[in-house]
N, C-alpha and C. Protein backbone atom coordinates (compact mmCIF):
# COMPACT_ATOMS: atom_id res chain seq x y z
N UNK A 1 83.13 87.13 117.44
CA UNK A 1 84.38 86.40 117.54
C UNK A 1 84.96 86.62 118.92
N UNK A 2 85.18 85.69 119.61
CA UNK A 2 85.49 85.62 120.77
C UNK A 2 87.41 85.56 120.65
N UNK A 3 87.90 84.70 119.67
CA UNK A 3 89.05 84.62 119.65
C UNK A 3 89.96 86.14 119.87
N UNK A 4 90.90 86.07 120.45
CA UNK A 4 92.26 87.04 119.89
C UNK A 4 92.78 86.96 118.64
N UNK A 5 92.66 87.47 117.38
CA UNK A 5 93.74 87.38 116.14
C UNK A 5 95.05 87.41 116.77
N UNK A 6 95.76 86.43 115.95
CA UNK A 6 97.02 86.16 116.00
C UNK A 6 98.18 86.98 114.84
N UNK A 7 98.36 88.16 115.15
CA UNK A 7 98.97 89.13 114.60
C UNK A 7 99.92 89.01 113.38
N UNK A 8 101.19 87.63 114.59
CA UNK A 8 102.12 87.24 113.70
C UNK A 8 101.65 85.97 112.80
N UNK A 9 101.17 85.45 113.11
CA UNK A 9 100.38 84.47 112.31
C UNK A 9 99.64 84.77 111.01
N UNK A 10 98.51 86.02 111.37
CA UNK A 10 98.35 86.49 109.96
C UNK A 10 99.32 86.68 109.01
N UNK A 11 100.00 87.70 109.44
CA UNK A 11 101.35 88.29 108.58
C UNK A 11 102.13 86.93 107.89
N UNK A 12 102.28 86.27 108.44
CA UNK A 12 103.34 85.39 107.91
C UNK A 12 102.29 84.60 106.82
N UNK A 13 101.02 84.26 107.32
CA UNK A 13 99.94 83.52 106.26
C UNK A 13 100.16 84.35 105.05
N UNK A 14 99.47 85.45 105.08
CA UNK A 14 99.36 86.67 104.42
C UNK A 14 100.94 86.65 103.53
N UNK A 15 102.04 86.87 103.84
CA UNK A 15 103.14 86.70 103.27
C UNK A 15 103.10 85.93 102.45
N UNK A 16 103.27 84.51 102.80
CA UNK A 16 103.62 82.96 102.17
C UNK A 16 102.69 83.23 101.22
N UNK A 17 101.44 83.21 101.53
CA UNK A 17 100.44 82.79 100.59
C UNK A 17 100.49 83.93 98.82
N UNK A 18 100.85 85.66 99.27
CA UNK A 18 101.42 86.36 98.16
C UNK A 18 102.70 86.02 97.31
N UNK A 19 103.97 85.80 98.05
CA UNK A 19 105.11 85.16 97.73
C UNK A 19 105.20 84.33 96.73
N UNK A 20 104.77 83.23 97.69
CA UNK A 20 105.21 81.26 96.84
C UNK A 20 103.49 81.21 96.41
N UNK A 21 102.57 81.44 97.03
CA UNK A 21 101.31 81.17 96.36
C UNK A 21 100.48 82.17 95.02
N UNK A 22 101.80 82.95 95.08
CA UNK A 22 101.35 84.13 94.20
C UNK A 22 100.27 84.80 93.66
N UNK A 23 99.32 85.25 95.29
CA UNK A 23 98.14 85.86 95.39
C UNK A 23 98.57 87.52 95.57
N UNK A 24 97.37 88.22 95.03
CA UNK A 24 97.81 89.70 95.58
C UNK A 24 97.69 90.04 97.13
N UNK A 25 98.09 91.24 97.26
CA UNK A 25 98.22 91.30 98.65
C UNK A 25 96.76 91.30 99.14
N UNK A 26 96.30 91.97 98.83
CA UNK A 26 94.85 91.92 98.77
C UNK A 26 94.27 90.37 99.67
N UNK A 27 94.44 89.52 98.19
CA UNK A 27 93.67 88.05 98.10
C UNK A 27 94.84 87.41 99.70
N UNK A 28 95.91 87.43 99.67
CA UNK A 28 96.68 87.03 100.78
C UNK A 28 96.07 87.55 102.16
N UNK A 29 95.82 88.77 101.90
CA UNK A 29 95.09 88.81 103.37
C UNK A 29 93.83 88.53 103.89
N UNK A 30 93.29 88.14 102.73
CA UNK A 30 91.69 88.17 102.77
C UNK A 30 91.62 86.36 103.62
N UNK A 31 92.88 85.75 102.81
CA UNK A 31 92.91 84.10 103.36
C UNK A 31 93.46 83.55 104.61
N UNK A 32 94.37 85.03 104.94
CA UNK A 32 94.91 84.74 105.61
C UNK A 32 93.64 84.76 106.92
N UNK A 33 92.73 86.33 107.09
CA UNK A 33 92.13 86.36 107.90
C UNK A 33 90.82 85.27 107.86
N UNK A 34 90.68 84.79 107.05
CA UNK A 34 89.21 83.89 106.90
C UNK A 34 90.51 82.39 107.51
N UNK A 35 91.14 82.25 107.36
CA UNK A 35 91.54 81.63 108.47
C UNK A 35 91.85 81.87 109.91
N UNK A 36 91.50 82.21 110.18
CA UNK A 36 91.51 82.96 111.72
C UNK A 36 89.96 83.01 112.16
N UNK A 37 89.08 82.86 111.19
CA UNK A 37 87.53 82.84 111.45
C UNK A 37 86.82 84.29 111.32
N UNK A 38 87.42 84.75 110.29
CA UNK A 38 87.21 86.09 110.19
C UNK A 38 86.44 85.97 108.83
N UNK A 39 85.20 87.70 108.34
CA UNK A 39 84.92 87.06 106.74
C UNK A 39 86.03 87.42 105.70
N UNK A 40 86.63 88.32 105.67
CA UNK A 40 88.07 89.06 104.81
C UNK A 40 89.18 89.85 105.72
N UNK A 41 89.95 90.45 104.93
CA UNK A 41 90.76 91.20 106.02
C UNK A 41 90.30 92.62 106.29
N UNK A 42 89.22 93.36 106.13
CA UNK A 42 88.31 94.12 106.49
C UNK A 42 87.77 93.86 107.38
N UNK A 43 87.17 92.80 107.48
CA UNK A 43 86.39 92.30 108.90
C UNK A 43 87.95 92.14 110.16
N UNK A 44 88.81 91.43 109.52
CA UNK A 44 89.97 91.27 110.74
C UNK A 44 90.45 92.56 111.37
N UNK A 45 91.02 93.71 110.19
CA UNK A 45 91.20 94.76 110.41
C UNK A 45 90.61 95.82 111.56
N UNK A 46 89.03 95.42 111.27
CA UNK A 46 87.97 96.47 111.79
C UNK A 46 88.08 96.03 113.28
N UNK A 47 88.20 94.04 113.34
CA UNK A 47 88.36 93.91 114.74
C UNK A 47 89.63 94.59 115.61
N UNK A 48 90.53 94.52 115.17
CA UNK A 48 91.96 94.94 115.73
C UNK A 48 91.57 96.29 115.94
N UNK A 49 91.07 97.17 114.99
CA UNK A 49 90.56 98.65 115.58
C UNK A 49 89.67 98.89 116.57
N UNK A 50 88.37 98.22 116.84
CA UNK A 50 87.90 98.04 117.55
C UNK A 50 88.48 97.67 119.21
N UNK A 51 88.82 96.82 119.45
CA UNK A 51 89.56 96.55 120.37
C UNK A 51 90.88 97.43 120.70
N UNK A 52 91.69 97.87 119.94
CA UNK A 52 92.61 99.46 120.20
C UNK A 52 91.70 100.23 120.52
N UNK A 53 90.14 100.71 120.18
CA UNK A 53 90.21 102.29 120.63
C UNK A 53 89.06 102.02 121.66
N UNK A 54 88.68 100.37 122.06
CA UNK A 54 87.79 100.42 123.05
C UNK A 54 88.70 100.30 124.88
N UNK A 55 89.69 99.40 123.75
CA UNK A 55 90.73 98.60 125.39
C UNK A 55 89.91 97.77 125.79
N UNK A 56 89.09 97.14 124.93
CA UNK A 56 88.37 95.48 125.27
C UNK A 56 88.03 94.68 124.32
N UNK A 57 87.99 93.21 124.35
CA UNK A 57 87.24 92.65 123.25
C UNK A 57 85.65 93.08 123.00
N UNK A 58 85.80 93.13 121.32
CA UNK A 58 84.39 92.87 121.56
C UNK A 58 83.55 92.08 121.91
């Protein structure tokens, strides 16, 4: 993945979609990040760590 995740963008997906779409937090983040081109929010997560403890994209 070449992209930057969009931080606030997740969050707010991730929000809406638990809220008014009444997914668990879980399932909200999982959609939120597979929109972003990610496979779940494990995979999104792992990128954001990655990139904090390298100080580069991968």
């Amino acid at each position: 993945m070449t992209q930057i995740p969009d931080i606030e963008a997740f969050e707010e997906r991730a929000a809406i979609a638990e809220y008014d779409g009444g997914l668990s937090r879980s399932e909200a983040e999982n959609l939120a990040a597979r929109g972003q081109g990610f496979a779940d929010a494990q995979a999104y997560w792992q990128w954001l760590a990655d990139y904090v403890v390298n100080r580069r994209l991968p």
